[in-house]
C-alpha atoms as a PDB file:
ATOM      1  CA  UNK A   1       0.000   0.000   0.000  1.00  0.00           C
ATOM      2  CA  UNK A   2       1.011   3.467  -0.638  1.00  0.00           C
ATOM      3  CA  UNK A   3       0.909   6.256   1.689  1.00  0.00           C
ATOM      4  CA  UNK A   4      -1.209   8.229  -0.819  1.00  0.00           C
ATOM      5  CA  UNK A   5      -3.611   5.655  -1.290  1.00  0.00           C
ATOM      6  CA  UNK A   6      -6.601   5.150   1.455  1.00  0.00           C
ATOM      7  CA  UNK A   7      -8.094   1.418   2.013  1.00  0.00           C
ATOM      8  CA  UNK A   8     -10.570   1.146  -0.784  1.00  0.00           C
ATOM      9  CA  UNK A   9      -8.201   2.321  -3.234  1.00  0.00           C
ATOM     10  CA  UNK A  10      -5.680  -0.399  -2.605  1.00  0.00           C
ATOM     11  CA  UNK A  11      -8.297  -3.036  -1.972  1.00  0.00           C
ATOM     12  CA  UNK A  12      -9.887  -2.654  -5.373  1.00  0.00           C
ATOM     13  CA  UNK A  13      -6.156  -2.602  -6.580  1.00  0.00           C
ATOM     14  CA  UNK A  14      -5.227  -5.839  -4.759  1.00  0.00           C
ATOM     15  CA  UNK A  15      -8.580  -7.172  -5.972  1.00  0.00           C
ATOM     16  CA  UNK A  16      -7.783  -6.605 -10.076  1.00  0.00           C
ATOM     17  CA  UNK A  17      -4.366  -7.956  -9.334  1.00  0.00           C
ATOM     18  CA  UNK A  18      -5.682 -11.301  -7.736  1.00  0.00           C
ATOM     19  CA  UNK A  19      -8.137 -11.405 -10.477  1.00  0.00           C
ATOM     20  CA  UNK A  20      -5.881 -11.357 -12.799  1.00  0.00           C
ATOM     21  CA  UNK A  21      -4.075 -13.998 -11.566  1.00  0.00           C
ATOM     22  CA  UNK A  22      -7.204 -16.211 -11.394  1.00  0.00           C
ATOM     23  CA  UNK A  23      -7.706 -15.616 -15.046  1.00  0.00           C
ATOM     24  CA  UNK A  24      -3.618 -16.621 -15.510  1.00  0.00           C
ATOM     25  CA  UNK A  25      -4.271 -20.037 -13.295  1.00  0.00           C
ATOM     26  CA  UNK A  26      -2.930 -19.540 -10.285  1.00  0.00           C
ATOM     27  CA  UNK A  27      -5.116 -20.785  -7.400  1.00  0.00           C
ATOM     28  CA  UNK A  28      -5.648 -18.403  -4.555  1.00  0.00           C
ATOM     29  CA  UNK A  29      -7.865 -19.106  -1.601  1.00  0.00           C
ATOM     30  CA  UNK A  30      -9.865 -15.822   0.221  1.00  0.00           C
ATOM     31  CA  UNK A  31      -7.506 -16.150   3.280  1.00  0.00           C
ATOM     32  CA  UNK A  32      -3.953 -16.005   1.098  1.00  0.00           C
ATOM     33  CA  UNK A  33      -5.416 -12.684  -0.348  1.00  0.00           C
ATOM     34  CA  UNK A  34      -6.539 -11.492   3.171  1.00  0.00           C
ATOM     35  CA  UNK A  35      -3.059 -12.470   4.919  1.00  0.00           C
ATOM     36  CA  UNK A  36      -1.362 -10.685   2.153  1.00  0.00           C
ATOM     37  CA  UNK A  37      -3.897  -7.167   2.713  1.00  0.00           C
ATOM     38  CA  UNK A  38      -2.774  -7.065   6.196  1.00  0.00           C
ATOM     39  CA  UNK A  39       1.019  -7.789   5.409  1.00  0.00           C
ATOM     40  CA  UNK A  40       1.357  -4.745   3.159  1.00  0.00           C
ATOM     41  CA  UNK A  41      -0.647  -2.091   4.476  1.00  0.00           C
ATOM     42  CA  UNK A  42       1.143   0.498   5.617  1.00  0.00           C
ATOM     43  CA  UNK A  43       2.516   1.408   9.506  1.00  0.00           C
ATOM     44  CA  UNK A  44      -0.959   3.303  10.378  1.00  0.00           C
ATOM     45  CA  UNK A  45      -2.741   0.433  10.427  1.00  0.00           C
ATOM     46  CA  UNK A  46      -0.309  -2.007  12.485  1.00  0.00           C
ATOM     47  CA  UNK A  47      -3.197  -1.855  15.461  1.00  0.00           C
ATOM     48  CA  UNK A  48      -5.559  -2.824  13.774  1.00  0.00           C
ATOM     49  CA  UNK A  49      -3.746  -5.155  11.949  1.00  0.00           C
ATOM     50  CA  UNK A  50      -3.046  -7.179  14.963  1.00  0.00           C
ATOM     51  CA  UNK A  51      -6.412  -6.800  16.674  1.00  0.00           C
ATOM     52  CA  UNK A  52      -7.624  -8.898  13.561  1.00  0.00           C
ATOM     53  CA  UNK A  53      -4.819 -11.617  13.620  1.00  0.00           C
ATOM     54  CA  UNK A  54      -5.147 -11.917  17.476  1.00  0.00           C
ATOM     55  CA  UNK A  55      -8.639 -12.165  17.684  1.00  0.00           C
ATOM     56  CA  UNK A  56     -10.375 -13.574  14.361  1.00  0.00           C
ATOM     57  CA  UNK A  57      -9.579 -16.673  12.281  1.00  0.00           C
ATOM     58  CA  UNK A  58      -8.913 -15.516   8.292  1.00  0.00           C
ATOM     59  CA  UNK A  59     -10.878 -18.634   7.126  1.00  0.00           C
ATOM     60  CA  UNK A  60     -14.086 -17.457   8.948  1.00  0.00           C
ATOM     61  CA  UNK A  61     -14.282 -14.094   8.473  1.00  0.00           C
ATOM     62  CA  UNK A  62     -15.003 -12.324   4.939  1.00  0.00           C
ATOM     63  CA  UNK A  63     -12.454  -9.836   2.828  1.00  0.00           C
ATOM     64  CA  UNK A  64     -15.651  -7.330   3.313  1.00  0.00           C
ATOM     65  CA  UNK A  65     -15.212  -7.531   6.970  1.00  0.00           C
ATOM     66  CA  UNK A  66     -11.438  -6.754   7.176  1.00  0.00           C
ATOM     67  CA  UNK A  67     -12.170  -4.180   4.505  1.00  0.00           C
ATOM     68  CA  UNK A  68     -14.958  -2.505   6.703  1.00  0.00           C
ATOM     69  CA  UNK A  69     -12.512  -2.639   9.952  1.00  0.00           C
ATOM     70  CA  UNK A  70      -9.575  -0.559   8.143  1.00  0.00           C
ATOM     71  CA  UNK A  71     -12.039   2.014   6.537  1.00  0.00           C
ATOM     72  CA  UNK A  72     -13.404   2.725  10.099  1.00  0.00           C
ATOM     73  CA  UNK A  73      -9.790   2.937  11.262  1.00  0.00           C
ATOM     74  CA  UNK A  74      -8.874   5.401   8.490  1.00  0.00           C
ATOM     75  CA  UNK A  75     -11.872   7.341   9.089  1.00  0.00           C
ATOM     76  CA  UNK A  76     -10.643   7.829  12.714  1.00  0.00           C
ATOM     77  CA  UNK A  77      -7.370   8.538  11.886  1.00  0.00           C
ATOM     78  CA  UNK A  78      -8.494  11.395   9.497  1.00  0.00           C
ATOM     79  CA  UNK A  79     -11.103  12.795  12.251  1.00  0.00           C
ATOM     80  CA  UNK A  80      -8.147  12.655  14.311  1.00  0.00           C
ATOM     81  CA  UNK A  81      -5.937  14.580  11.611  1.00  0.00           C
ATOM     82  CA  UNK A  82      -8.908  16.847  11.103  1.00  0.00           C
ATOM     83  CA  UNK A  83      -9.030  18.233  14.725  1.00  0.00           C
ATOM     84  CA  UNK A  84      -5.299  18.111  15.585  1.00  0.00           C
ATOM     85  CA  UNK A  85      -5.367  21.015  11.921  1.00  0.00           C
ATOM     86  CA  UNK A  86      -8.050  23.048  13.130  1.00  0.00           C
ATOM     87  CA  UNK A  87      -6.713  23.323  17.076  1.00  0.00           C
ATOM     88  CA  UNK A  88      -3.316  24.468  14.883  1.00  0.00           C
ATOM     89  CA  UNK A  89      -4.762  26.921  12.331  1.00  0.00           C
ATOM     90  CA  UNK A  90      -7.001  28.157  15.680  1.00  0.00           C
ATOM     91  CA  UNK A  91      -3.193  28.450  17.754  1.00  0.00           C
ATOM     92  CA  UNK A  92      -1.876  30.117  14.922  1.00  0.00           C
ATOM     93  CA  UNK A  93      -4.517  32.585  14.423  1.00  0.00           C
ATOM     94  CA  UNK A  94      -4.490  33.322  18.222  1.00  0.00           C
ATOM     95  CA  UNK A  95      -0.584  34.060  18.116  1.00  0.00           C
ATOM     96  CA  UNK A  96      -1.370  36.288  14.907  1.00  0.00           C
ATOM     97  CA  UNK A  97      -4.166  38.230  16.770  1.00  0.00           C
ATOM     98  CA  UNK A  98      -1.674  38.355  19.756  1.00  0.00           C
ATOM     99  CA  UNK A  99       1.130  39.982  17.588  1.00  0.00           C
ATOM    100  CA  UNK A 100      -1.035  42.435  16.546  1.00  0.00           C
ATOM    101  CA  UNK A 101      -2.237  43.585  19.989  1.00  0.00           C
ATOM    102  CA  UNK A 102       1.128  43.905  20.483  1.00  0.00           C
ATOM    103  CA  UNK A 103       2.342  46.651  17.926  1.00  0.00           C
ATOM    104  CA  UNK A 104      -1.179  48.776  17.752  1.00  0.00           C
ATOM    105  CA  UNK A 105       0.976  51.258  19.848  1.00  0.00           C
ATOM    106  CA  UNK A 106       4.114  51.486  17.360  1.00  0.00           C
ATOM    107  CA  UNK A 107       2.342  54.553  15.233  1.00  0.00           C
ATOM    108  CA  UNK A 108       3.726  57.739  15.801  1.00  0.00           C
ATOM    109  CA  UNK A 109       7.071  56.655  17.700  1.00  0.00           C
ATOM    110  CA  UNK A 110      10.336  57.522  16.212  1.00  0.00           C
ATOM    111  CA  UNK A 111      13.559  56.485  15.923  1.00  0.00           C
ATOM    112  CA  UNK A 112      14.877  56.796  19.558  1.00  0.00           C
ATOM    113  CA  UNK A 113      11.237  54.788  20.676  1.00  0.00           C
ATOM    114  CA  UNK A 114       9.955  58.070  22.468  1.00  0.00           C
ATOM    115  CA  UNK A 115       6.597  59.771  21.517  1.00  0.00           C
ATOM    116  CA  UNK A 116       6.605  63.706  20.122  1.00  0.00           C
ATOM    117  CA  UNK A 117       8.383  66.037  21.874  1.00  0.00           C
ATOM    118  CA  UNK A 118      10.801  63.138  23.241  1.00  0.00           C
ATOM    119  CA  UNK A 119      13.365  65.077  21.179  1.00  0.00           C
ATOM    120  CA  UNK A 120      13.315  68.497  23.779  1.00  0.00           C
ATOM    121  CA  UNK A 121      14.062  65.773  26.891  1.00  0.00           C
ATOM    122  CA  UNK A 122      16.594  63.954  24.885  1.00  0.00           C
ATOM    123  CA  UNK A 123      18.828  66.204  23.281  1.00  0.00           C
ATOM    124  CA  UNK A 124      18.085  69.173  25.193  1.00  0.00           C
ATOM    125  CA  UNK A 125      15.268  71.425  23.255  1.00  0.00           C
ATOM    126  CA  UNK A 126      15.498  72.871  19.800  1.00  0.00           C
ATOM    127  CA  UNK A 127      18.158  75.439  18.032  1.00  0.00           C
ATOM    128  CA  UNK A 128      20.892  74.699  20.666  1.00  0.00           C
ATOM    129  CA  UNK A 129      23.516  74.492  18.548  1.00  0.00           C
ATOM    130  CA  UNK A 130      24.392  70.580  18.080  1.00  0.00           C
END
């Protein structure tokens, strides 16, 4: 399985391949297809992969069912993905807001950081010579 792919995508991919072989001869049985689904899915899906082993036998249980399992996985996984980007995008915009409550005072400061008439304090008033 691919990282890009989701479940059904490589399931209906594993299915034309076994297919095909049919047509070529070769004799597979449901639970040689299923073993090799759960060998090469990718690392996601290594819980659920042994929850099935551990608890179900392969020759009682249908490709559908194993199918059904991973999508409900995936879809948790990408609920999960879902939330974890929008609690970032809502951090970020908070930080964002925050900068900009922090500069709303920088208009009208200049280059020493003072407000007008900072300049008579600092160097003394105007016209004196320097």
């Amino acid at each position: 399985m691919q990282r890009s792919e989701n479940v059904v995508e490589y399931v209906t991919r594993l299915k034309m391949v076994t297919n095909e072989m049919k047509m070529n001869g070769e004799s597979l049985d449901d639970v040689c297809v299923m073993e090799k689904l759960l060998r090469s899915l990718t690392r996601k899906f290594d819980y659920v992969v042994t929850s099935i082993e551990e608890s179900k036998d392969l020759s009682t249980i249908s490709i559908n069912e194993i199918v059904g399992s991973l999508q409900a996985h995936e879809q948790r996984m990408n609920q999960y993905d879902d939330t974890d980007n929008l609690e970032k995008a809502s951090q970020s915009k908070v930080s964002i807001s925050e900068d900009q409550g922090n500069n709303s005072n920088v208009r009208g400061k200049g280059n020493y950081g003072g407000y007008r008439g900072n300049y008579r304090i600092r160097f003394g008033g105007y016209g004196n010579g320097r």
